[in-house]
Protein backbone atom coordinates (compact mmCIF):
# COMPACT_ATOMS: atom_id res chain seq x y z
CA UNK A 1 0.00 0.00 0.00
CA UNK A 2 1.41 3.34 -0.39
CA UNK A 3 2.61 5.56 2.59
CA UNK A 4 0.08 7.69 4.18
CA UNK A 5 0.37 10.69 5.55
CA UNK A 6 -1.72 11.76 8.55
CA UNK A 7 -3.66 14.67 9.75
CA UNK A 8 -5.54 16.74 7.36
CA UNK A 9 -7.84 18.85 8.40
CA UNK A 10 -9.51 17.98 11.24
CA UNK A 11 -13.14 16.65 10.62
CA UNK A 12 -15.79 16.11 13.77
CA UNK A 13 -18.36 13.50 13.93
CA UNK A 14 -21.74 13.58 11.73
CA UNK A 15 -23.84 14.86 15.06
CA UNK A 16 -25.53 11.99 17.00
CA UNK A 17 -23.04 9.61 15.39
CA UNK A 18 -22.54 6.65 17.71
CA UNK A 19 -21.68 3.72 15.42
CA UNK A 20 -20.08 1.22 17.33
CA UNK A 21 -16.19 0.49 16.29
CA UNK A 22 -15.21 -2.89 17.23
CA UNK A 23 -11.62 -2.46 18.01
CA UNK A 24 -12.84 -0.88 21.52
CA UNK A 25 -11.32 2.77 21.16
CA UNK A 26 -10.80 2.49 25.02
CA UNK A 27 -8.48 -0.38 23.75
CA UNK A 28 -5.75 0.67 23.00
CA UNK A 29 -3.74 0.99 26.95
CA UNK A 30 0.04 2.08 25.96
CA UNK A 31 1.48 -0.02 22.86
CA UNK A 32 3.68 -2.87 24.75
CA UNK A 33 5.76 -1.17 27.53
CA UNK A 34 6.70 -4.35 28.67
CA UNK A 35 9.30 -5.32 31.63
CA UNK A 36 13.12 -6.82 30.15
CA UNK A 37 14.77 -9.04 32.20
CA UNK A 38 18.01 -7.94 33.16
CA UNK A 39 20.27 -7.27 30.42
CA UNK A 40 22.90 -9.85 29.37
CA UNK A 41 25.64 -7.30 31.23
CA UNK A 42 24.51 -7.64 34.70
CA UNK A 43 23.85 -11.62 34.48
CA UNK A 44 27.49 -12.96 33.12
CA UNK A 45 30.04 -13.77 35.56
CA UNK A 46 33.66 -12.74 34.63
CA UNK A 47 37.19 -13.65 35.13
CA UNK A 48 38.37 -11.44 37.62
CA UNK A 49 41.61 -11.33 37.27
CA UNK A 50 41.46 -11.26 33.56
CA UNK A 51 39.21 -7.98 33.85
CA UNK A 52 41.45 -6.26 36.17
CA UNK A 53 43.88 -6.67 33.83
CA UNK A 54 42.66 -5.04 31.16
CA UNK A 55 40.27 -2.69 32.88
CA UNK A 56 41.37 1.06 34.16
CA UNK A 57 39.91 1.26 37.92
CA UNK A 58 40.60 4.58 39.54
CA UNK A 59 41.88 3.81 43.54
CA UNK A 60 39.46 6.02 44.96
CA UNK A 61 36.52 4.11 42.72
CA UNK A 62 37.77 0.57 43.83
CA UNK A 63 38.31 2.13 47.92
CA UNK A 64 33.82 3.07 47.01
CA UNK A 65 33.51 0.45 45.38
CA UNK A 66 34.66 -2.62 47.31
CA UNK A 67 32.61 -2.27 50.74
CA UNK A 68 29.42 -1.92 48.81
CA UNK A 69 30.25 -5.01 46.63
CA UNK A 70 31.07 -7.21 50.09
CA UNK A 71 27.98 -6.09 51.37
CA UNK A 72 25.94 -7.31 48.03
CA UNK A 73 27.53 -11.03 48.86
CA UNK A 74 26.48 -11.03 52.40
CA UNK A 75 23.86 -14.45 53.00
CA UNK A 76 21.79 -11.82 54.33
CA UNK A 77 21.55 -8.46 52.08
CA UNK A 78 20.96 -5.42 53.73
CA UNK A 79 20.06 -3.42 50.60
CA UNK A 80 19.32 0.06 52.44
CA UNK A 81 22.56 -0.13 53.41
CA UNK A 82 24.12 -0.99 50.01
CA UNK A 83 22.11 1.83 48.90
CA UNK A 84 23.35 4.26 51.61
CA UNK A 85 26.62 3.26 49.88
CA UNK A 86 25.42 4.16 46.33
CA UNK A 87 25.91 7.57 46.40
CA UNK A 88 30.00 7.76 47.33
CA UNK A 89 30.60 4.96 45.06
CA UNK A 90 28.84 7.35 42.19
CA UNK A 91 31.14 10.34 43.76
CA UNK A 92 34.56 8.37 43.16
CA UNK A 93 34.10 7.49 39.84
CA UNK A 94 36.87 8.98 37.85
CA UNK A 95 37.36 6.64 34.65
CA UNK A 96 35.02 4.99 32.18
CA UNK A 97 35.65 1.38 33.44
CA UNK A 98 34.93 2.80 36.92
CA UNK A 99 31.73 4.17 35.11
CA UNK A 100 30.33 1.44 33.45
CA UNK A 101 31.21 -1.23 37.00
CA UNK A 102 29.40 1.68 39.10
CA UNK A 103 26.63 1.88 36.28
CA UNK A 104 26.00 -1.99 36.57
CA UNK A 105 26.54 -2.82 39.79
CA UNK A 106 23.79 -0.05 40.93
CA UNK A 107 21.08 -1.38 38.13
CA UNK A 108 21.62 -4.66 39.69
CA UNK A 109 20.76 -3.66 43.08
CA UNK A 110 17.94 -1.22 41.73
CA UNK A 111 16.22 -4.41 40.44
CA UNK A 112 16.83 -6.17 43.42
CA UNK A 113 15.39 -3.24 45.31
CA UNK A 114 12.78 -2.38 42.81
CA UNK A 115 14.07 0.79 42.94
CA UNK A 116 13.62 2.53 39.81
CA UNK A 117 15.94 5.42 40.00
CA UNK A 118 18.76 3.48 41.13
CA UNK A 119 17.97 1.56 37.98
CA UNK A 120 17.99 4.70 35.27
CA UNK A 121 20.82 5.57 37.33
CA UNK A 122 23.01 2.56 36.98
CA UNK A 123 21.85 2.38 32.92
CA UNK A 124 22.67 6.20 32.29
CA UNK A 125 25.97 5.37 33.46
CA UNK A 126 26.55 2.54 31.59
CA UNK A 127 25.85 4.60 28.46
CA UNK A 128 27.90 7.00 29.29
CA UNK A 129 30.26 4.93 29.57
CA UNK A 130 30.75 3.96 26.34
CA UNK A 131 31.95 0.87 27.57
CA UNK A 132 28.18 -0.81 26.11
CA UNK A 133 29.35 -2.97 23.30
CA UNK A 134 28.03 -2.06 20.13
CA UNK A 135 25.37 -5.18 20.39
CA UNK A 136 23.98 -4.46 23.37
CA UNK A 137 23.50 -0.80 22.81
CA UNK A 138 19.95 -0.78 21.46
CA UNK A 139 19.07 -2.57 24.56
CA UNK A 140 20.52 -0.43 26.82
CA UNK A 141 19.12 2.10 25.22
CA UNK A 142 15.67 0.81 25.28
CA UNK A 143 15.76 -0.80 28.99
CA UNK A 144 16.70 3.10 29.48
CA UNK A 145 13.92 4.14 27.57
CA UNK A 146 11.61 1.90 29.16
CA UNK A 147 12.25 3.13 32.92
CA UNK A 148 12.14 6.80 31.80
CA UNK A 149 8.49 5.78 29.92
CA UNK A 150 7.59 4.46 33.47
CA UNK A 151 8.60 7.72 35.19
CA UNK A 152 6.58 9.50 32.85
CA UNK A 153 9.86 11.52 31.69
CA UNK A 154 8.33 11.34 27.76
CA UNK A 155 11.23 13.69 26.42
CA UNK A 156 14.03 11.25 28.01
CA UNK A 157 12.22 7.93 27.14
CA UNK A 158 11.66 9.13 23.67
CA UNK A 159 15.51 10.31 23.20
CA UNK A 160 16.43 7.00 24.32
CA UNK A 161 13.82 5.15 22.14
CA UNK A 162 14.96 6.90 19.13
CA UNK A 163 18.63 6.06 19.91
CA UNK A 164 17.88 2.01 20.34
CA UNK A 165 15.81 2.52 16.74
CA UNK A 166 19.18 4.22 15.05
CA UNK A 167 20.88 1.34 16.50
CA UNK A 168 19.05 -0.99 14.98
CA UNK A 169 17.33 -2.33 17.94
CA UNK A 170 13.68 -3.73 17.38
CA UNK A 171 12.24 -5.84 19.96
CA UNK A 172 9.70 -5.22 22.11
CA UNK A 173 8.53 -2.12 19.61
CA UNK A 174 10.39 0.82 20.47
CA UNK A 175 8.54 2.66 17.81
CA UNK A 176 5.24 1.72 19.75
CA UNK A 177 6.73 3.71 22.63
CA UNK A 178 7.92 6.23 21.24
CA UNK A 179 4.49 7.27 19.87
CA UNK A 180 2.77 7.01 23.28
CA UNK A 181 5.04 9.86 24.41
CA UNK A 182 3.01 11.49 22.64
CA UNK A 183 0.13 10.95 23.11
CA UNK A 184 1.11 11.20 26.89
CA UNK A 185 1.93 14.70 26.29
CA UNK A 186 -1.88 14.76 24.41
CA UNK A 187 0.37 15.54 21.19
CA UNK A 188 -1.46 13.14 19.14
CA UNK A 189 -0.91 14.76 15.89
CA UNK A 190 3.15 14.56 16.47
CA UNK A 191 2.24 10.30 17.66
CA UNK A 192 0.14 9.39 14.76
CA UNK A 193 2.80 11.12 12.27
CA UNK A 194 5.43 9.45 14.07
CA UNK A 195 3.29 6.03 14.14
CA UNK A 196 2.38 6.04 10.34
CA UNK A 197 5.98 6.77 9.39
CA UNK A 198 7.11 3.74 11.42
CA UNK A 199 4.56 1.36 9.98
CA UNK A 200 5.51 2.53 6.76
CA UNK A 201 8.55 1.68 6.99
CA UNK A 202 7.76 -1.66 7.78
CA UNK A 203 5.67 -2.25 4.96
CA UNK A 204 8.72 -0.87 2.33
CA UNK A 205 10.68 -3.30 4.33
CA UNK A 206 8.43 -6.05 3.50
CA UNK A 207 7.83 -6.69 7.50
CA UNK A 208 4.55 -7.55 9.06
CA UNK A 209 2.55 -4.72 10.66
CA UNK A 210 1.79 -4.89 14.33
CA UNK A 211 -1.82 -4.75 14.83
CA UNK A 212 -1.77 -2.86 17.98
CA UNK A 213 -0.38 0.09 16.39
CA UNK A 214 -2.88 0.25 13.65
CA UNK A 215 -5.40 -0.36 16.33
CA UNK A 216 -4.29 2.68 18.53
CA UNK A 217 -3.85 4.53 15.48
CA UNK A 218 -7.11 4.36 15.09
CA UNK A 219 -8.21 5.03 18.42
CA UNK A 220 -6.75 8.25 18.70
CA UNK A 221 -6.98 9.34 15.84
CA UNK A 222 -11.20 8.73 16.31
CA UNK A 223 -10.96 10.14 20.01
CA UNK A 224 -9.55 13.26 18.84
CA UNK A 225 -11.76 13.53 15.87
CA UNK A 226 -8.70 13.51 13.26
CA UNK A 227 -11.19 12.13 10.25
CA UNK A 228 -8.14 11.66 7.87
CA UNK A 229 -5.83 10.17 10.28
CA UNK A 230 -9.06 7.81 11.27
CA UNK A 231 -9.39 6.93 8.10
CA UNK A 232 -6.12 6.02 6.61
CA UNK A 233 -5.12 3.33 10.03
CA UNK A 234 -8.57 1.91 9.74
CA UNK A 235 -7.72 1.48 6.00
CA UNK A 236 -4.46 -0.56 7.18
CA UNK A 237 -6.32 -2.29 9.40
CA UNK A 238 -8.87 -3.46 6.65
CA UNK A 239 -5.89 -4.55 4.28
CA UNK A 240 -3.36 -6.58 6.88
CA UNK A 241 -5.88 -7.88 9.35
CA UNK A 242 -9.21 -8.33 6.99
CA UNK A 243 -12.16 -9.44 8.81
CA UNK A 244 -15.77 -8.57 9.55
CA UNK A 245 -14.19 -6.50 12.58
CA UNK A 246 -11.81 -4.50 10.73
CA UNK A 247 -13.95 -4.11 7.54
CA UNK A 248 -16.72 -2.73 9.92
CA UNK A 249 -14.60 -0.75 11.36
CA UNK A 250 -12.98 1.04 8.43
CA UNK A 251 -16.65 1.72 7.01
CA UNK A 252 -18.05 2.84 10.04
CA UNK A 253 -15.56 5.75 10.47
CA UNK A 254 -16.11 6.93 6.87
CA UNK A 255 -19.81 7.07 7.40
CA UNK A 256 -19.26 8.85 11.29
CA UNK A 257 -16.89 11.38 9.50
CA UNK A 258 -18.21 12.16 6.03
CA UNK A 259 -21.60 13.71 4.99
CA UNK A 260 -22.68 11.46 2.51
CA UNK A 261 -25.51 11.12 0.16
CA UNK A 262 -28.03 8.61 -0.10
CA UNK A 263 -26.50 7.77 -3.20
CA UNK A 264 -22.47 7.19 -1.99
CA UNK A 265 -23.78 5.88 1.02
CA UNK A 266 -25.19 3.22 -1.31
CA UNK A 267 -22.48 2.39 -2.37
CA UNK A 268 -20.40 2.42 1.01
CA UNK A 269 -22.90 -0.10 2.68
CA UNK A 270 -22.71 -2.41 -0.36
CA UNK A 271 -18.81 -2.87 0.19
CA UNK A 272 -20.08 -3.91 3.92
CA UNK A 273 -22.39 -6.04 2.59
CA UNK A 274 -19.62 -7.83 0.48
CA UNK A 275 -17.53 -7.90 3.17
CA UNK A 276 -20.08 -9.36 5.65
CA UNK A 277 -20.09 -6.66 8.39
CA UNK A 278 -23.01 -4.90 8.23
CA UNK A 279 -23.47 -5.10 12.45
CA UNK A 280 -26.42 -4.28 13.43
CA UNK A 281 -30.18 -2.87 12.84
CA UNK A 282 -28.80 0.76 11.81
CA UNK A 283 -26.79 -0.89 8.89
CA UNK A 284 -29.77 -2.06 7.43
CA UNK A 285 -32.00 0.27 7.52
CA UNK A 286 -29.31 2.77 6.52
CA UNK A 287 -28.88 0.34 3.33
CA UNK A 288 -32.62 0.36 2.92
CA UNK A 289 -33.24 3.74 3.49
CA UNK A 290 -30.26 4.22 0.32
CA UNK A 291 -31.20 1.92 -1.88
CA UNK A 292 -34.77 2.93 -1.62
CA UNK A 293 -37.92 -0.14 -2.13
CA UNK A 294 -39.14 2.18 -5.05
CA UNK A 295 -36.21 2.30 -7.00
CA UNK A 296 -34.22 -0.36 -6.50
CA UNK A 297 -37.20 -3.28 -5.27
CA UNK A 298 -34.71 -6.55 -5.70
CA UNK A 299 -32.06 -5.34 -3.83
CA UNK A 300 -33.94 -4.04 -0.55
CA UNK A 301 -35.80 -7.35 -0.89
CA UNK A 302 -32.46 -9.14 -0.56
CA UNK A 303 -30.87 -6.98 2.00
CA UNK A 304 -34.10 -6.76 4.41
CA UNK A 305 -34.57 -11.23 4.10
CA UNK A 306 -30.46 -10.87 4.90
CA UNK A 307 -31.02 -8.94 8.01
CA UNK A 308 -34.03 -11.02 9.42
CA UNK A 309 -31.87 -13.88 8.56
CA UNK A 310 -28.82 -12.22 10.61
CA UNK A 311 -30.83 -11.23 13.42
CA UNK A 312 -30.38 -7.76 13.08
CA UNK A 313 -33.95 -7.17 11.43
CA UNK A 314 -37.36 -7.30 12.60
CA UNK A 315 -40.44 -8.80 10.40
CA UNK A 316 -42.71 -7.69 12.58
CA UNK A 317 -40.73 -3.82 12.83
CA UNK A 318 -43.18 -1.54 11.06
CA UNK A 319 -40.61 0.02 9.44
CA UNK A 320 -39.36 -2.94 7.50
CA UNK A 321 -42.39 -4.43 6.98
CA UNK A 322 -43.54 -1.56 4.80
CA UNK A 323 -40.14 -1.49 2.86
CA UNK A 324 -40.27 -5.51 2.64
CA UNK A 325 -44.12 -5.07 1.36
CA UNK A 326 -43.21 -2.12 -0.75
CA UNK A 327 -40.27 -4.05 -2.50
CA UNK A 328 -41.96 -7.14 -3.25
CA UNK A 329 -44.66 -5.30 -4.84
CA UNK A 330 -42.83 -3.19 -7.04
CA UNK A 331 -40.28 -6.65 -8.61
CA UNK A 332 -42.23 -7.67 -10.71
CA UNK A 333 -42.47 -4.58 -12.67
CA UNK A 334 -39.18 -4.09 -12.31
CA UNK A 335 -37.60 -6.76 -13.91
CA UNK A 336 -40.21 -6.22 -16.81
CA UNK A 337 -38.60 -2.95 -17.21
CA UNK A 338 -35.23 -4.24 -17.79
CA UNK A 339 -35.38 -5.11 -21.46
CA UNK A 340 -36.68 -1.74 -22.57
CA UNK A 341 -34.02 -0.23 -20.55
CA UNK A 342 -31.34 -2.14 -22.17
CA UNK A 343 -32.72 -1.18 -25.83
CA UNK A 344 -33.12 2.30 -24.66
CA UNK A 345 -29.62 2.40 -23.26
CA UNK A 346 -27.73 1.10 -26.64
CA UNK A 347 -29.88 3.96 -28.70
CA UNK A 348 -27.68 6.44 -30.32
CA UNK A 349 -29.68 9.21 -28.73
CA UNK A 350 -29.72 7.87 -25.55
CA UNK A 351 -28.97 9.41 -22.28
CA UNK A 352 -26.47 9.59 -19.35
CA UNK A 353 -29.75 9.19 -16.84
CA UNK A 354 -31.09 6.32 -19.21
CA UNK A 355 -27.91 4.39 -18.72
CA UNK A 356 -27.10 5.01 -15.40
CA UNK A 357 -30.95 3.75 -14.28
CA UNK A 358 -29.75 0.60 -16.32
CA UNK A 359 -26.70 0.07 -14.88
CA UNK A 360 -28.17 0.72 -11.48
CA UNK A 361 -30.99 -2.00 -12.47
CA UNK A 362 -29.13 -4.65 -13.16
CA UNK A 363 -26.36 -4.29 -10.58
CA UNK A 364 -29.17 -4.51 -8.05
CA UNK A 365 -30.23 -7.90 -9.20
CA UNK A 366 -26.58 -9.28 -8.96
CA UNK A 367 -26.37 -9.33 -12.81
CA UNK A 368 -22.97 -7.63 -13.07
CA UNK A 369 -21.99 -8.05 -16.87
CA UNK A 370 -25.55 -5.86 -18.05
CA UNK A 371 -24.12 -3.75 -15.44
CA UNK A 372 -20.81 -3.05 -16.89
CA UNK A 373 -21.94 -1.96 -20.13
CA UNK A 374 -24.50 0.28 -19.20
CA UNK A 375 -21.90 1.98 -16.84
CA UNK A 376 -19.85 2.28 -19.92
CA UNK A 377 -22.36 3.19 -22.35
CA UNK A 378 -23.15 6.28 -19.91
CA UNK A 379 -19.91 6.79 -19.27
CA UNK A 380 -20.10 8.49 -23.26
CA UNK A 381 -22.55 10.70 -22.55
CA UNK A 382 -23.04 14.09 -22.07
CA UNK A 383 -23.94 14.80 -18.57
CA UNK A 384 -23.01 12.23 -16.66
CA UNK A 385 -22.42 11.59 -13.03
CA UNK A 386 -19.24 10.49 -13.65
CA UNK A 387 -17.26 9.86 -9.74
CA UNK A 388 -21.03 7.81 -9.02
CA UNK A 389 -20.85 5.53 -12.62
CA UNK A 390 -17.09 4.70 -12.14
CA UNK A 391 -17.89 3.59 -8.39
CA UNK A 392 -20.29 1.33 -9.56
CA UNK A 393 -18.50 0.46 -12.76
CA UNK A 394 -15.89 -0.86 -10.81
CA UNK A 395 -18.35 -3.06 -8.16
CA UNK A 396 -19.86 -4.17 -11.56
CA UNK A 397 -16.08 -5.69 -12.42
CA UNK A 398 -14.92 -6.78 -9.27
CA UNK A 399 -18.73 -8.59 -8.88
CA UNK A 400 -17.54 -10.44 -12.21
CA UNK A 401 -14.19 -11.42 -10.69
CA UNK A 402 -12.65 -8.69 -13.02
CA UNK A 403 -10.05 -7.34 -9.88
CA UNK A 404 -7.85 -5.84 -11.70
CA UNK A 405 -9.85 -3.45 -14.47
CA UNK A 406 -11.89 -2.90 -10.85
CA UNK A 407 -8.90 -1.27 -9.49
CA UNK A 408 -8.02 0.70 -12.46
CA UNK A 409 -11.78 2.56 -12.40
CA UNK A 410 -11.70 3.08 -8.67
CA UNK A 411 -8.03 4.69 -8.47
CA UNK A 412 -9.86 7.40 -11.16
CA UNK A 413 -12.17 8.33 -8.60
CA UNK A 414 -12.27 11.63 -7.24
CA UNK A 415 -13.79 13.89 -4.63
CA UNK A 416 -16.37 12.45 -2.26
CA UNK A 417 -16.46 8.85 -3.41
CA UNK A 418 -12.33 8.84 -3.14
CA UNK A 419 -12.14 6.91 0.45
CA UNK A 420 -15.18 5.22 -0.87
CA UNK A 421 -13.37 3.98 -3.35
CA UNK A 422 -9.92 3.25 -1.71
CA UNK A 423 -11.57 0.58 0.58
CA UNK A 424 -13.00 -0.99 -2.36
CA UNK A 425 -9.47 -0.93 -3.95
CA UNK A 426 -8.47 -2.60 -0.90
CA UNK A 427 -11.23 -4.98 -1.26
CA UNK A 428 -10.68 -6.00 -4.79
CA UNK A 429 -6.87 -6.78 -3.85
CA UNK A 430 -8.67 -9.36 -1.30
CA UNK A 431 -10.41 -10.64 -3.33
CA UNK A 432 -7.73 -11.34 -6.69
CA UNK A 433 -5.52 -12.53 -3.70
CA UNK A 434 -8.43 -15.76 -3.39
CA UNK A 435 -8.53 -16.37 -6.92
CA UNK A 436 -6.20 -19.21 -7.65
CA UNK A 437 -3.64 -18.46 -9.94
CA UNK A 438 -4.35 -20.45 -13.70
């Protein structure tokens, strides 16, 4: 997919839209600040000797130092007192070995301790160091990260985060944290930018995309009523992680952000139709009120015996028994229409509006070839609702299995249908991706 790039202008929600998204915009707690173990550094055992040979230990540093260190190996440790010890230890250091033993010897007894501070102390030193070997300096970086992100120091634990990503380091999704200091700092323009860049470059890279961070993109990018940014994660979260969750999703947040018509609303709610996530009662009547009983009788028949069937209808609802009654009364007429249509459509003289009622016609019965070339008969004309024919154009194609020549009329939709479209795109990729290769 290509890159996105977030935050346009800010859109709020259609008023009194409450369309459920499944992805539980609570959901998304902070993006996988999870607890390392200690780091490899303060778990080996070394040669002593060997060490002291090779390492430059200041007198004063070793005179700090060695008290504290027979105190750690007592049967019995008093770790107040080691701690009480800490801060000389810290004073006498006077070389970089002395700085990276002092660093590691006070993260160990800070996790001992769970003492936090001791433990960004005894890290910060380590870096400092620059005694961290160049494999283990993502980590350090990021287990320094981490305990700043539990502080709540965002500007620190994001310095460090961005130092373990230049390093290379990518476990435990630094990138993840990084955009929750964001958010903590209710920047969630600067997060979501940050966030989309990162998953982007995963997908150049030809890496999977985590689904919590498309999920949180989402969520605060609906929370904060950033329609664009909204759009383009739940669009991500369609294509990597398709299902009737994510495809509801992704067309729910169009139709809470944008002030469609009856007519691209259509269109919208026949994508989650095809997709099987129309969710509940408001989906259908929403599709019935669009595709109207008058105008389009077999396809409001099908749709309201679909949502009885799914539970989400009522036979006995007023409402849809009037639609249902008004439907099945108007069919048969209907489909006696639909030769004199077709002749009418193919006429020389004929119109854009002659057409397009064809093409409508037959899509609405499922018979997708008629559809096509009525679309592309009023295509020619004068007149014609062009961005609403090539929508349905393309449904016409992809209905006939035709993915590709789908994709090429949807990508030359513009305006108002254009996110309508892209999440058919996205659809008809699905969908040539299940069609076995001859």
């Amino acid at each position: 997919m290509k890159s996105f790039k977030p935050h346009a202008a800010v859109r709020t929600k259609r008023t009194g839209s409450s369309l459920a998204l499944a992805i539980a915009l609570a959901a998304g707690g902070v993006l996988g600040v999870t607890a390392l173990e200690a780091p490899a550094f303060a778990q080996k055992k070394k040669d002593k000797k060997a060490e002291a040979s090779k390492n430059n230990y200041s007198k004063g540093f070793i005179a700090a130092y060695t008290p504290a260190e027979q105190m750690s190996k007592a049967p019995a440790k008093d770790l107040a007192a080691i701690a009480a010890a800490i801060p000389a230890m810290a004073a006498a250091v006077e070389t970089d070995d002395d700085r990276f033993a002092a660093g590691n010897f006070i993260y160990s007894i800070g996790r001992e301790s769970s003492n936090r501070a001791l433990q960004r102390q005894g890290v910060d030193l380590m870096l400092q160091s620059g005694k961290v070997t160049a494999d283990n300096a993502g980590q350090y970086n990021f287990l320094a990260g981490q305990l700043a992100y539990q502080d709540k120091d965002w500007a620190t634990a994001r310095a460090r985060m961005m130092t373990a990503i230049e390093l290379g380091y990518v476990d435990n999704g630094p990138e993840a944290i990084v955009a929750e200091t964001y958010f903590s700092e209710e920047n969630p323009a600067g997060g979501l930018t940050f966030l989309a860049d990162a998953i982007n470059k995963r997908i150049a890279a030809g890496q999977p995309v985590d689904e919590s961070w498309i999920k949180r993109g989402i969520a605060i990018a609906y929370n904060n009523d950033m329609a664009a940014d909204a759009g383009n994660f739940s669009s991500l979260y369609a294509q990597y992680y398709p299902s009737v969750n994510s495809w509801g999703d992704a067309i729910a947040i169009q139709r809470n952000y944008a002030n469609f018509d009856s007519q691209e609303m259509l269109d919208l709610l026949r994508l989650g139709q095809r997709t099987n996530s129309l969710r509940n009662e408001r989906d259908y009547v929403e599709y019935i009120d669009a595709a109207d009983a008058r105008r389009l009788p077999g396809e409001v028949s099908r749709i309201i015996e679909a949502g009885i069937a799914a539970g989400k209808l009522k036979a006995s609802d007023v409402y849809v028994a009037e639609a249902r009654s008004t439907a099945k009364g108007r069919l048969t007429a209907d489909q006696a229409d639909l030769p004199s249509l077709v002749s009418d459509a193919r006429k020389s003289g004929s119109t854009a509006v002659t057409a397009t009622a064809a093409g409508d016609a037959f899509l609405s019965y499922g018979r997708a070839a008629e559809a096509e070339e009525m679309y592309t008969i009023a295509l020619t004309k004068s007149g014609v609702d062009t961005q609403r024919v090539l929508n349905r154009l393309g449904i016409a194609q992809l209905d006939q299995g035709k993915a590709a020549e789908a994709k090429a009329t949807f990508a030359r939709i513009e305006g108002a249908r254009k996110p309508i479209a892209r999440l058919w795109s996205l659809y008809a990729d699905q969908k040539a991706a299940e069609t076995p290769a001859m």
